[in-house]
N, C-alpha and C. Protein backbone atom coordinates (compact mmCIF):
# COMPACT_ATOMS: atom_id res chain seq x y z
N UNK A 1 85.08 12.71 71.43
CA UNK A 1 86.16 11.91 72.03
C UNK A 1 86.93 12.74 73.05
N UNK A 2 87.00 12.52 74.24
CA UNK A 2 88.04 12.85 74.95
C UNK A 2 89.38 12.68 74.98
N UNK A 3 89.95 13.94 75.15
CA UNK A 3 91.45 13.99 74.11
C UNK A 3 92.33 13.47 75.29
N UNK A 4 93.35 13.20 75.64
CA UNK A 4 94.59 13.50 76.59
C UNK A 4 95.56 14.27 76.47
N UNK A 5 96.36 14.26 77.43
CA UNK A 5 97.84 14.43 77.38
C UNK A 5 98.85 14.17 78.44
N UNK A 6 100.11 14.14 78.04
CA UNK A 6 100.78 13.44 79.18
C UNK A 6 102.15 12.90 78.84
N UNK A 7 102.39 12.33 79.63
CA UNK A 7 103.99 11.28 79.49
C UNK A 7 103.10 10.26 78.74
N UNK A 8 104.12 9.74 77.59
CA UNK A 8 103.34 8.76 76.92
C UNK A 8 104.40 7.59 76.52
N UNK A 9 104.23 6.24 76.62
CA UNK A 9 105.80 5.52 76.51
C UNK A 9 105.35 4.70 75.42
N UNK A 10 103.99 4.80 74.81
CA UNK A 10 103.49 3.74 73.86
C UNK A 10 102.30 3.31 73.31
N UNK A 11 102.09 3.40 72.19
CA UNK A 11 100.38 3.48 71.59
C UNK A 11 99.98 2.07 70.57
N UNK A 12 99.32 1.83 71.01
CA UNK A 12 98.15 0.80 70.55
C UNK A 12 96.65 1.29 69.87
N UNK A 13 96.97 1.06 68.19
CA UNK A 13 95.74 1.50 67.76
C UNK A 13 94.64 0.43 66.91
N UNK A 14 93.54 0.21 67.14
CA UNK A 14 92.62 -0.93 66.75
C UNK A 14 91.78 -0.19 65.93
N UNK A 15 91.53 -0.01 65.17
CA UNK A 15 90.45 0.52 64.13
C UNK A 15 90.08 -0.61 63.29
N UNK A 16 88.62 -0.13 62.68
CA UNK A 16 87.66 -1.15 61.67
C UNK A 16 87.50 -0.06 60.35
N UNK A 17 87.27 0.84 60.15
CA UNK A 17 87.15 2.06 59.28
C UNK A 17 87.60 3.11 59.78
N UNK A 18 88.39 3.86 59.75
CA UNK A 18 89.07 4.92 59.95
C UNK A 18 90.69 5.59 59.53
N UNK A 19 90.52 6.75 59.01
CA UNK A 19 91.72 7.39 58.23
C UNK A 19 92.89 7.17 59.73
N UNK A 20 93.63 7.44 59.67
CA UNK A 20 94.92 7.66 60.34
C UNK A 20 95.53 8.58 60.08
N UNK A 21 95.87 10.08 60.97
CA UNK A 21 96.90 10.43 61.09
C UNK A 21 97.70 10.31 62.03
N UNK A 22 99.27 10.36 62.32
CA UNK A 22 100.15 10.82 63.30
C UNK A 22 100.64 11.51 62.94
N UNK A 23 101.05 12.76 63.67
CA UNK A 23 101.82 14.03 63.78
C UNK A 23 102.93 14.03 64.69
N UNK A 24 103.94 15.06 64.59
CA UNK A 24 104.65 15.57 65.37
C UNK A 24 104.55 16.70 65.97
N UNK A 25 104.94 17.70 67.23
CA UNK A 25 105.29 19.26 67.05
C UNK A 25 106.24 19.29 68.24
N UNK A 26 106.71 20.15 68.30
CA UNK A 26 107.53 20.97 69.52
C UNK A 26 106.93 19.94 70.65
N UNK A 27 107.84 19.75 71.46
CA UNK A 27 107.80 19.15 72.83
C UNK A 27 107.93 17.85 73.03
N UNK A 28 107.62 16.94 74.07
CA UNK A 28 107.57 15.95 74.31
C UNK A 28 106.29 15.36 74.78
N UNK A 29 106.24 14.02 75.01
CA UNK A 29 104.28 13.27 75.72
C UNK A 29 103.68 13.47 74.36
N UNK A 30 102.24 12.89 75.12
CA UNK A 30 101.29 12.95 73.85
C UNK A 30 100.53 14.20 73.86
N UNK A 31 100.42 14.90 73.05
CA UNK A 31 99.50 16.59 72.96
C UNK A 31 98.64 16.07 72.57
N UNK A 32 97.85 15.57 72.03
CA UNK A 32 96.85 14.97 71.89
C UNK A 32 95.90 14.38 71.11
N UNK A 33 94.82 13.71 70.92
CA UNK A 33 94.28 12.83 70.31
C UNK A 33 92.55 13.75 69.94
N UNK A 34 92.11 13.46 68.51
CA UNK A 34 90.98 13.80 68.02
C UNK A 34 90.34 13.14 66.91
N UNK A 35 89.13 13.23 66.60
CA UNK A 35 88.67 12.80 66.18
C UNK A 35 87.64 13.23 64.88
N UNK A 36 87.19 12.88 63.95
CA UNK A 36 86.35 14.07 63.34
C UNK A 36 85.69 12.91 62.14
N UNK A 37 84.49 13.01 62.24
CA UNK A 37 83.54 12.05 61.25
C UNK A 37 82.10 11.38 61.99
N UNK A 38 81.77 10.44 61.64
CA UNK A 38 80.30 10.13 61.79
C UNK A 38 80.61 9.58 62.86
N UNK A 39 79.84 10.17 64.27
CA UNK A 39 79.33 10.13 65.74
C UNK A 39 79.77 8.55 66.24
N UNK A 40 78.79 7.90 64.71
CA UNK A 40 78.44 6.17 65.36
C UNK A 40 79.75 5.37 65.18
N UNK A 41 80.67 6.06 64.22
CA UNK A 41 82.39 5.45 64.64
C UNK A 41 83.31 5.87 65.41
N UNK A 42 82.53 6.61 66.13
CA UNK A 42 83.99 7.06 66.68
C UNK A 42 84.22 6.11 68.04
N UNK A 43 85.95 5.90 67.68
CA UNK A 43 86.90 5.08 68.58
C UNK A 43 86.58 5.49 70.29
N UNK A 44 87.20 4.63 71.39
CA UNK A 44 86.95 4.71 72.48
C UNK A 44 88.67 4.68 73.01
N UNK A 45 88.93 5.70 73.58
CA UNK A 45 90.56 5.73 73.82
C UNK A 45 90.16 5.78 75.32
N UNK A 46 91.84 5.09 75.73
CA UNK A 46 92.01 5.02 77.18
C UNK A 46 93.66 5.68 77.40
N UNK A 47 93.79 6.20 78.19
CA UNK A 47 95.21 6.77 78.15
C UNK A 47 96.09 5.98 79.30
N UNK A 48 96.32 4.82 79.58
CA UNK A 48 96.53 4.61 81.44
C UNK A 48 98.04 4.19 81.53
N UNK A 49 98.91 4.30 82.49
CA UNK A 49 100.12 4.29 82.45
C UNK A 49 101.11 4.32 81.61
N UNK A 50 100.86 5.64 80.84
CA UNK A 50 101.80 6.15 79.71
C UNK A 50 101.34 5.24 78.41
N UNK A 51 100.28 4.18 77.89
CA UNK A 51 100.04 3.99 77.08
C UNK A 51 98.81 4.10 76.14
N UNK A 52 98.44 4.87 75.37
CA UNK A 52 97.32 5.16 74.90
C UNK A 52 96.65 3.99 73.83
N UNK A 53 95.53 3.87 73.88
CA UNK A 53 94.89 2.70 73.67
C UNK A 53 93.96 3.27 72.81
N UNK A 54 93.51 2.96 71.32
CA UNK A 54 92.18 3.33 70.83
C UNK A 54 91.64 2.56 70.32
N UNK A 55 90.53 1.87 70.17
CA UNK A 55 90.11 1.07 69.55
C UNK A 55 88.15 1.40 69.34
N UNK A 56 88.03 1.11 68.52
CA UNK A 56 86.64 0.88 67.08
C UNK A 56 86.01 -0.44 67.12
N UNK A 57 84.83 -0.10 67.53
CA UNK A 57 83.87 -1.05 67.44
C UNK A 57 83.67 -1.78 65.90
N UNK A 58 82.99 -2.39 65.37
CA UNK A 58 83.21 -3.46 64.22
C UNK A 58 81.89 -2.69 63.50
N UNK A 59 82.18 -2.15 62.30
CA UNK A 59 81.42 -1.51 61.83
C UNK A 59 80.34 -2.54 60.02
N UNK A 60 81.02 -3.48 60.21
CA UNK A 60 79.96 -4.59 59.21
C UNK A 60 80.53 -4.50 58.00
N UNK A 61 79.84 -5.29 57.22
CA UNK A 61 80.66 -5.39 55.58
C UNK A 61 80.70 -4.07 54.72
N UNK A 62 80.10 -3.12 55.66
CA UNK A 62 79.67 -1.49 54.80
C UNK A 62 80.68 -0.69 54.75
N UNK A 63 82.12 -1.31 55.60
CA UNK A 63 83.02 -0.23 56.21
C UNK A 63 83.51 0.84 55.27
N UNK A 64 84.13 0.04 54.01
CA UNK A 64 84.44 0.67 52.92
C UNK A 64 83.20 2.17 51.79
N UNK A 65 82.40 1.72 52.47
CA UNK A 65 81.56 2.28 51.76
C UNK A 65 81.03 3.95 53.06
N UNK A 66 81.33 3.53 54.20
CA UNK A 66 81.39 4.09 55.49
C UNK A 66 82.41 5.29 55.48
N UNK A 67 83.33 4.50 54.73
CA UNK A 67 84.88 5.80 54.69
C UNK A 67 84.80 6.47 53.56
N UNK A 68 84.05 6.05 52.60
CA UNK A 68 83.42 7.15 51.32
C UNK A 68 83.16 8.14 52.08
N UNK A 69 81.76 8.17 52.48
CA UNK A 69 80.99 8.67 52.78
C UNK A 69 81.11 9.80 53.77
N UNK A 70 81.46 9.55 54.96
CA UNK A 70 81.88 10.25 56.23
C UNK A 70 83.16 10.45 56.79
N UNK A 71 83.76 9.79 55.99
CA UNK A 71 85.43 10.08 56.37
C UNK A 71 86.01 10.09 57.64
N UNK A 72 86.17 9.27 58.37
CA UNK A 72 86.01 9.09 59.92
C UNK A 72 87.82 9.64 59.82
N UNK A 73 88.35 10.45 60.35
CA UNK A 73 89.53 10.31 61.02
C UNK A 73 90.06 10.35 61.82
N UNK A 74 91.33 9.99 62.80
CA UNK A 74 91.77 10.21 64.08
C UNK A 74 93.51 10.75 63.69
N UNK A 75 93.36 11.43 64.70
CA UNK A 75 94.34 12.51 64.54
C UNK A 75 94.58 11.95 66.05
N UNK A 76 96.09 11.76 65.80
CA UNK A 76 97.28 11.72 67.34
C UNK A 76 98.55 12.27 67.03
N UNK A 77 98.51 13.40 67.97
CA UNK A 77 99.83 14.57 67.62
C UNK A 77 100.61 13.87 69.11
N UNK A 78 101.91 14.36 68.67
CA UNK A 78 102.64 13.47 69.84
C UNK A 78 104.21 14.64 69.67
N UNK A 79 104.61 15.10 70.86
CA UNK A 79 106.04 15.92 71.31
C UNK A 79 107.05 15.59 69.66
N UNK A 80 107.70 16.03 69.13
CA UNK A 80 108.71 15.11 68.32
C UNK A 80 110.10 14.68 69.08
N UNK A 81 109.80 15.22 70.57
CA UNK A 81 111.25 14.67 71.31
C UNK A 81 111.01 13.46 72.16
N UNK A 82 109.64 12.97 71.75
CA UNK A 82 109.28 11.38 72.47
C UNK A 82 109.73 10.41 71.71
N UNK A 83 110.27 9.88 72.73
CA UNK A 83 110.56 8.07 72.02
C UNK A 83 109.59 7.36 72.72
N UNK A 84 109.09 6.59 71.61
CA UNK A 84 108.28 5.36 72.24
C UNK A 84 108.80 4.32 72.37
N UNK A 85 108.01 3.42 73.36
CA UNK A 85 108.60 2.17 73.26
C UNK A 85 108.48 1.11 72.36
N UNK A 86 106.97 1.67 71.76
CA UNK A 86 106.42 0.66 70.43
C UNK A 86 105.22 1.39 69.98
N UNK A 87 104.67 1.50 68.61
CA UNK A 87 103.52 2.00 67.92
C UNK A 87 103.31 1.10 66.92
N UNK A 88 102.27 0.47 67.20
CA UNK A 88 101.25 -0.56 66.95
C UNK A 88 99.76 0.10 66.33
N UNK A 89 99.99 -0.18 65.19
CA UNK A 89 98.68 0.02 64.24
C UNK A 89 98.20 -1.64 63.31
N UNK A 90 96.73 -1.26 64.08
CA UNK A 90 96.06 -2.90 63.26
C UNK A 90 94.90 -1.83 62.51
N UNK A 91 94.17 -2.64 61.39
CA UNK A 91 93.30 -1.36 60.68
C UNK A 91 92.77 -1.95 59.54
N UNK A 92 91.29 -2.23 59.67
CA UNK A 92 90.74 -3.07 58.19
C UNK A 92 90.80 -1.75 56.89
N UNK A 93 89.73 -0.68 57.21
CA UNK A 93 90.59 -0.15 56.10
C UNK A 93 90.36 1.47 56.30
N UNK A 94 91.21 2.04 55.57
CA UNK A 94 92.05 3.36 55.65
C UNK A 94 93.18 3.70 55.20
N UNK A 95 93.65 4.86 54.61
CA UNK A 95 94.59 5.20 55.02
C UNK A 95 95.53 5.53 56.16
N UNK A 96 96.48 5.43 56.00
CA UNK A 96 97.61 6.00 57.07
C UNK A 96 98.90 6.92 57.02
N UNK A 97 98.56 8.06 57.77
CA UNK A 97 100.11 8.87 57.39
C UNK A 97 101.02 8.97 58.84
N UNK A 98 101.91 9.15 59.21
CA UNK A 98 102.71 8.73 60.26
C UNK A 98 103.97 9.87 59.72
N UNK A 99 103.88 11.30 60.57
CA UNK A 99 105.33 11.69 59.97
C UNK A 99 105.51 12.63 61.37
N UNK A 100 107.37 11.70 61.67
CA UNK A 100 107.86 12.15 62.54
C UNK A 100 107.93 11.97 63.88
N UNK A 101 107.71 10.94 63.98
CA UNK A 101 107.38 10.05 64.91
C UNK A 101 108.52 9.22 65.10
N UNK A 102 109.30 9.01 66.71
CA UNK A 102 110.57 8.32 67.04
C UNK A 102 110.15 6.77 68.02
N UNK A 103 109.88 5.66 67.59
CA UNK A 103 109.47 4.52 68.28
C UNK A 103 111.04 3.32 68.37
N UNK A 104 111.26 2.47 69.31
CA UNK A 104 112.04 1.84 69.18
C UNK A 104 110.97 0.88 68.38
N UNK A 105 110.12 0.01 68.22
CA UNK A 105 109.16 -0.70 67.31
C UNK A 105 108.04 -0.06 67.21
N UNK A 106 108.05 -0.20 65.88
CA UNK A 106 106.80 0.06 65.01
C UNK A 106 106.19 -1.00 64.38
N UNK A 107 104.81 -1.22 64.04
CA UNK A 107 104.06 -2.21 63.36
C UNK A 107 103.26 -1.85 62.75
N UNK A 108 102.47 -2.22 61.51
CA UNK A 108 101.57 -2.04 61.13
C UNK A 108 100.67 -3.63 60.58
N UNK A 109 99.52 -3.32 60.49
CA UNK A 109 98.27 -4.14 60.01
C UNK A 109 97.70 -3.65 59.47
N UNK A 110 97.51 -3.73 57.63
CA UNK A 110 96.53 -3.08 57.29
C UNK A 110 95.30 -3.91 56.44
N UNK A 111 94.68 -3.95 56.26
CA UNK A 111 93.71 -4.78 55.41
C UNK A 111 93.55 -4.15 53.97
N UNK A 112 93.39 -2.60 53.84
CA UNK A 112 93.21 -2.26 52.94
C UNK A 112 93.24 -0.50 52.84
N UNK A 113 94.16 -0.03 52.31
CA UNK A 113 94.41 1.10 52.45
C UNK A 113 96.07 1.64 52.28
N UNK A 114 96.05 2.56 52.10
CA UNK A 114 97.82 3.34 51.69
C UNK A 114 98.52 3.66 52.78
N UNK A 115 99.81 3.54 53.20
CA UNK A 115 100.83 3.94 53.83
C UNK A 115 101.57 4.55 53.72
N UNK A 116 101.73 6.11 54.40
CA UNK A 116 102.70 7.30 54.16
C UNK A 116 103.39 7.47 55.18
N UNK A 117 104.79 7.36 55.35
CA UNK A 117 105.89 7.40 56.41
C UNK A 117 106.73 8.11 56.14
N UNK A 118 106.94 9.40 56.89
CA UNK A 118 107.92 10.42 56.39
C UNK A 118 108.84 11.01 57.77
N UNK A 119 109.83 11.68 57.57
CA UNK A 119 110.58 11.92 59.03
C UNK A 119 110.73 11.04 59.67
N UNK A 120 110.62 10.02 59.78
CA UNK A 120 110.82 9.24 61.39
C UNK A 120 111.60 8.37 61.81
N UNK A 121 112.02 7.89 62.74
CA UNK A 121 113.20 6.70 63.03
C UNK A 121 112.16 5.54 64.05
N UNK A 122 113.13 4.42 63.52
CA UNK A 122 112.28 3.09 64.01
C UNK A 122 113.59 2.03 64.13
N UNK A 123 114.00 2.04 65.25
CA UNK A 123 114.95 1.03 65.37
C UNK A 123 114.64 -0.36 64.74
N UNK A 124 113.06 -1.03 64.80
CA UNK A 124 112.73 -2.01 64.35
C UNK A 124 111.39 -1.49 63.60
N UNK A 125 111.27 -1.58 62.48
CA UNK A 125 109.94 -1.62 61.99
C UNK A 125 108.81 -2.90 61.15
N UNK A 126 107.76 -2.90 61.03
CA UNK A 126 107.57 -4.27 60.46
C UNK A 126 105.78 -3.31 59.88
N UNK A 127 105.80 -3.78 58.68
CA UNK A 127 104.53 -3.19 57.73
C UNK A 127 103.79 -4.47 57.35
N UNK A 128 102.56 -4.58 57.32
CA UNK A 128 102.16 -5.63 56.77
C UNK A 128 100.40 -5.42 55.94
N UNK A 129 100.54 -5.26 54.64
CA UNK A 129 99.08 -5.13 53.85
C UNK A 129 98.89 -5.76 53.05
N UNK A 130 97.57 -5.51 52.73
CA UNK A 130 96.36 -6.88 52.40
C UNK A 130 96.60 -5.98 50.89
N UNK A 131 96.06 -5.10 50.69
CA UNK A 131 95.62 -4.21 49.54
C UNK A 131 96.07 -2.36 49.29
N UNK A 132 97.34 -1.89 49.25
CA UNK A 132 97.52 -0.57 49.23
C UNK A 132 98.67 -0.04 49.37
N UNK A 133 99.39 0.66 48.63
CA UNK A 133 100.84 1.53 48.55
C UNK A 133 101.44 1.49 50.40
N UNK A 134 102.72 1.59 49.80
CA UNK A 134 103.62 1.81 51.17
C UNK A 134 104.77 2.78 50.32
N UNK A 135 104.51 4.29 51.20
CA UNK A 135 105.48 4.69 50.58
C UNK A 135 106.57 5.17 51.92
N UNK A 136 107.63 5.41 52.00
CA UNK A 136 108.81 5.76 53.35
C UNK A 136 109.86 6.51 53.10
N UNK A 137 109.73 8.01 53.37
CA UNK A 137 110.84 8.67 52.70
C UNK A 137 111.51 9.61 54.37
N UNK A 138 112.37 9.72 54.06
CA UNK A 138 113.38 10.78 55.56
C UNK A 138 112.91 9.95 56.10
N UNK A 139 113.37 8.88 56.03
CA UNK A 139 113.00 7.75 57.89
C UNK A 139 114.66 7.22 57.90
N UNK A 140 114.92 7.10 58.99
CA UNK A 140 115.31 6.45 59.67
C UNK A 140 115.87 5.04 59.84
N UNK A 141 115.58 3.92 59.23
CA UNK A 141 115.66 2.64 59.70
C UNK A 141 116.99 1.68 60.19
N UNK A 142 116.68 0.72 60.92
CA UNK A 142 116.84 0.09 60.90
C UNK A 142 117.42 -1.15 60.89
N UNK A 143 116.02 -2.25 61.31
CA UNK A 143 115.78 -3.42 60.93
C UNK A 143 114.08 -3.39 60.34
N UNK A 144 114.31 -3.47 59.08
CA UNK A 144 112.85 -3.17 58.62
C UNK A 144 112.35 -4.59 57.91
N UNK A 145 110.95 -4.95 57.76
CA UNK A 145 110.24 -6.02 56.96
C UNK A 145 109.33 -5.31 56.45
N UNK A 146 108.82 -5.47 55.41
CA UNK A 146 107.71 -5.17 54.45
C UNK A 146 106.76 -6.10 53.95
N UNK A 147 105.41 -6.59 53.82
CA UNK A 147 105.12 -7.43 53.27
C UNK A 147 104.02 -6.70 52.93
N UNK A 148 103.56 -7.10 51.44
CA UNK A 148 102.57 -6.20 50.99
C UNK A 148 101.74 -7.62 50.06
N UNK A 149 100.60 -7.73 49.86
CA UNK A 149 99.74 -8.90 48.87
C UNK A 149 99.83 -8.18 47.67
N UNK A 150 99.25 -6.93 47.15
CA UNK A 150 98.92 -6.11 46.55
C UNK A 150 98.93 -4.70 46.71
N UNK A 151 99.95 -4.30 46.04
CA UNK A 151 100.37 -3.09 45.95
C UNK A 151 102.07 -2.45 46.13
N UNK A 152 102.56 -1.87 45.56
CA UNK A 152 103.56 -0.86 45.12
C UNK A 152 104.44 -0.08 46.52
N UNK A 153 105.71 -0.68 46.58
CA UNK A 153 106.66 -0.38 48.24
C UNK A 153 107.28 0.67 47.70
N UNK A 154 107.75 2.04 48.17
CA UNK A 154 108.64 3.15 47.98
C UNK A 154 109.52 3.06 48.47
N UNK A 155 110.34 2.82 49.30
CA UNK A 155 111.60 3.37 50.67
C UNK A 155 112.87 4.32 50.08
N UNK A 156 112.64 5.22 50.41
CA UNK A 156 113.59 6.07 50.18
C UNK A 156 114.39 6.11 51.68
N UNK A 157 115.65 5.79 51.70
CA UNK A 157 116.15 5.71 52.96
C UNK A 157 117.40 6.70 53.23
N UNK A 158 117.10 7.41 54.56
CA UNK A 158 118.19 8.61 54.90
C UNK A 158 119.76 7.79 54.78
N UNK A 159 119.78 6.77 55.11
CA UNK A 159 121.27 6.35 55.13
C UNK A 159 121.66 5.52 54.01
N UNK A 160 122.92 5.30 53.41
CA UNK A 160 123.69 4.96 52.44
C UNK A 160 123.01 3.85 52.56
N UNK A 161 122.96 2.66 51.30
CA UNK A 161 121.89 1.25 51.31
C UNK A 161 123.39 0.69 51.48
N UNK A 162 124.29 0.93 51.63
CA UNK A 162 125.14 0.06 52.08
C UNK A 162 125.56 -0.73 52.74
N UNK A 163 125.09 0.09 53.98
CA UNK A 163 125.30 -0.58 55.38
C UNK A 163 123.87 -1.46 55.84
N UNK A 164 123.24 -1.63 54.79
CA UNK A 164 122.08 -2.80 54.91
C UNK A 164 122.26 -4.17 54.47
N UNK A 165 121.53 -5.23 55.00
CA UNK A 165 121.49 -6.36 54.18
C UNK A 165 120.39 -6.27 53.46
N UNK A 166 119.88 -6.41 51.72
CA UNK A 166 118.98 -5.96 51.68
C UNK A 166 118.33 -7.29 50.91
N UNK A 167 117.32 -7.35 50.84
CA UNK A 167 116.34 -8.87 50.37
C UNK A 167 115.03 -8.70 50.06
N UNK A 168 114.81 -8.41 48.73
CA UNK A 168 113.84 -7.92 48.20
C UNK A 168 113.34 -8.85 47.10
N UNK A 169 111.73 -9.29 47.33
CA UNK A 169 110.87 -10.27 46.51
C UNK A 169 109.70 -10.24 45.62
N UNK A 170 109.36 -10.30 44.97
CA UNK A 170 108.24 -10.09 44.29
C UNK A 170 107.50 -10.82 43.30
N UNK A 171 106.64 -11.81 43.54
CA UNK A 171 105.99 -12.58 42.76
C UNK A 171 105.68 -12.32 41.36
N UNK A 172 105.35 -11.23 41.42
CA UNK A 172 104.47 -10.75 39.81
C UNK A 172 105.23 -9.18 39.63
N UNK A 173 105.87 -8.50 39.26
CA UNK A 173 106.33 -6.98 39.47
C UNK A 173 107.48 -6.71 39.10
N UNK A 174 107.76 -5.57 39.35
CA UNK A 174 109.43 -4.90 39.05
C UNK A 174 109.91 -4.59 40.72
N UNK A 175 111.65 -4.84 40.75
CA UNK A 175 112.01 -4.66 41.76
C UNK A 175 113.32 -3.30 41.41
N UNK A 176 113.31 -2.66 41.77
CA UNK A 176 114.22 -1.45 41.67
C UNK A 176 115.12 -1.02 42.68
N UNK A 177 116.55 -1.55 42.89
CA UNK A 177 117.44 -1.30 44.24
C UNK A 177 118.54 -0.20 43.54
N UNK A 178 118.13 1.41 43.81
CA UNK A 178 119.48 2.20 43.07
C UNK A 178 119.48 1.79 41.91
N UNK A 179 120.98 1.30 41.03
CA UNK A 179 121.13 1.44 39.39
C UNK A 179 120.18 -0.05 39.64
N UNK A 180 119.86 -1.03 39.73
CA UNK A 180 119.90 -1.85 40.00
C UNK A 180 118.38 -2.73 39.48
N UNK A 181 118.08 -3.47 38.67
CA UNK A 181 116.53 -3.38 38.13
C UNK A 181 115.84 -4.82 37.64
N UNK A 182 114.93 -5.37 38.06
CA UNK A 182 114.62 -6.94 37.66
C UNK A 182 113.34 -6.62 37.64
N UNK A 183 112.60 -7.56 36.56
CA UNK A 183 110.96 -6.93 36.52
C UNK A 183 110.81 -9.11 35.74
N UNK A 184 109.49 -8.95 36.05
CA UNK A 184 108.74 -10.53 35.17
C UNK A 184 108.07 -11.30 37.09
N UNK A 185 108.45 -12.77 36.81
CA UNK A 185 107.44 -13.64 37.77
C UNK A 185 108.67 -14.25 38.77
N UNK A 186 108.71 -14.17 39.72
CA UNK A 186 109.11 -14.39 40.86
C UNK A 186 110.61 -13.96 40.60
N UNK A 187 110.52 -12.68 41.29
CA UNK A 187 112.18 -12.05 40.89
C UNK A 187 112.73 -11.75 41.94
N UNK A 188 113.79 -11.46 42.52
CA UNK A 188 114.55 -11.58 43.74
C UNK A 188 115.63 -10.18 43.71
N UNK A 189 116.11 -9.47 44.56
CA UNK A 189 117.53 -9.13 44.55
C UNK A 189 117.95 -9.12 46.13
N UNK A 190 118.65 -9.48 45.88
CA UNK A 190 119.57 -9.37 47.50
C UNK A 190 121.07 -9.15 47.41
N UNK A 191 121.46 -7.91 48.18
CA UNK A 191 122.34 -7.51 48.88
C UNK A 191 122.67 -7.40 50.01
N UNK A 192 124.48 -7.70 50.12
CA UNK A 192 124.50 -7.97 51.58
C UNK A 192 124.34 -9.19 52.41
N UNK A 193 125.13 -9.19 53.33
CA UNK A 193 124.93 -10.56 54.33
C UNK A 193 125.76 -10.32 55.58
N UNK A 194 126.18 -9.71 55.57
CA UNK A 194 127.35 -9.07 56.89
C UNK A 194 126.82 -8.41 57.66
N UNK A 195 125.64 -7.73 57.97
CA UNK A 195 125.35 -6.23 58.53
C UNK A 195 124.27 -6.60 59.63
N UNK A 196 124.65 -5.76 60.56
CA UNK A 196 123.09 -6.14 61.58
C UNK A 196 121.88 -5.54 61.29
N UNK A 197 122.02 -4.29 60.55
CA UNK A 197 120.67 -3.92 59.85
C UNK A 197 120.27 -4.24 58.80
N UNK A 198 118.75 -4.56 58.66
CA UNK A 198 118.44 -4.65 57.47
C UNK A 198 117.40 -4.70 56.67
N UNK A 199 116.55 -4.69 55.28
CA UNK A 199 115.40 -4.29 55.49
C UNK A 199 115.38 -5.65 54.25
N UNK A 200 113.90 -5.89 54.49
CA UNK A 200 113.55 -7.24 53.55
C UNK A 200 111.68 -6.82 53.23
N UNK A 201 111.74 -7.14 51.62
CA UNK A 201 110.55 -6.50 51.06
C UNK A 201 109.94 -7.94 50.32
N UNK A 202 108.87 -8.14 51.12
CA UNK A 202 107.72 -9.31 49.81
C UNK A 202 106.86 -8.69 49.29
N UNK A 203 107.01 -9.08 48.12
CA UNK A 203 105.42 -8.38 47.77
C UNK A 203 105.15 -9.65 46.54
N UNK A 204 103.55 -9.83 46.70
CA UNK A 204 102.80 -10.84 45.54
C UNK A 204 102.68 -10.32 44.47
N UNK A 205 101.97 -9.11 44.59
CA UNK A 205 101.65 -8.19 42.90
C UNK A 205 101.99 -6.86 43.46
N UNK A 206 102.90 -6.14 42.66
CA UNK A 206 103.20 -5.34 43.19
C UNK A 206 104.88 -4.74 42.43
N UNK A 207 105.01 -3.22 42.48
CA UNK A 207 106.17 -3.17 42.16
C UNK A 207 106.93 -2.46 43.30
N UNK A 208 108.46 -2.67 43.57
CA UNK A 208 109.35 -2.13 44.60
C UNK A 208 110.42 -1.31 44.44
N UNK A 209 110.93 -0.12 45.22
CA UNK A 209 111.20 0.72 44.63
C UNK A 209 112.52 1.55 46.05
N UNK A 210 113.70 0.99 46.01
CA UNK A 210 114.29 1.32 47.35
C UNK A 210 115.74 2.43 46.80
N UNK A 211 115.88 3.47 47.58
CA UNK A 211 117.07 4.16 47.20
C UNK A 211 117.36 5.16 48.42
């Protein structure tokens, strides 16, 4: 894969099988992009007016069995004094780790796979999985959404939960806000209604876990 670097204002990532990392280090722009696993997946990146683009050809009903095997990952290290304008991740399945990274929006798509978010600020963020943990600790937020089918939300949040509105759901699970604790079949807690920030968690099966 041919790597870049540069002024970078915003990334778009399309994957079918492939791990995810994002990094931070010293500086600003994107330092750059790599790759490491089996030849016949690897992504096709474009870098063109400050926005980097990667995207993965469609690898068939084997994918899962593909990321056993060969472990495809992509690695994108990025300045930690860049702000983006948005980081956009869609992704049938994989993991994902993301630490330290400053976007005014963030997104995610996952089909199937875990979410690790550490260091980072996201004026707006929005998570969305089919099958796999979301965990979020030293971040930043917000206006955050969560929606998970299956599987277990963490948020550990740098600022007091005070100054949030907070609205948290869960079909089948335990919901955990601080002292704060509801567990059985369609359970709710919400705090707050005044505030312009705020973070709101669904989950179907699944337990939630915010402090």
């Amino acid at each position: 894969m041919e790597s870049f670097s540069g002024e970078i204002k915003s990334v778009k990532l399309d994957l079918k099988a492939c791990a995810i990392s994002v990094i931070a280090e010293e500086g600003t722009g994107l330092k750059g992009i790599e790759y490491t696993g089996d030849k016949k997946l690897e992504p096709d990146a474009v870098f063109a007016d400050g926005v980097l683009t990667v995207t993965q050809k469609p690898v068939g009903i084997f994918g899962g069995g593909i990321m056993a095997v060969n472990k495809p990952r992509l690695t994108v290290t990025l300045g930690k004094d860049t702000v983006l304008n948005y980081f956009d991740i869609i992704l049938r399945a994989g993991d994902v780790s993301v630490d330290g990274i400053t976007a005014d929006w963030f997104s995610e798509v996952i089909d199937a796979g875990n979410v690790t978010i550490s260091g980072c600020t996201f004026l707006k963020a929005e998570i969305n999985t089919k099958a796999g943990n979301t965990n979020i600790s030293k971040t930043n937020l917000n206006q955050t959404v969560i929606n998970a089918n299956a599987g277990n939300v963490q948020l550990d949040a740098i600022e007091d939960l005070g100054r949030y509105n907070i609205e948290c759901k869960v079909k089948t699970g335990t919901i955990k806000i601080a002292d704060e604790c509801s567990s059985g079949q369609n359970v709710s807690i919400v705090r707050g209604d005044e505030y312009p920030d705020f973070i709101k968690i669904n989950v179907k099966q699944g337990n939630v876990s915010v402090n």
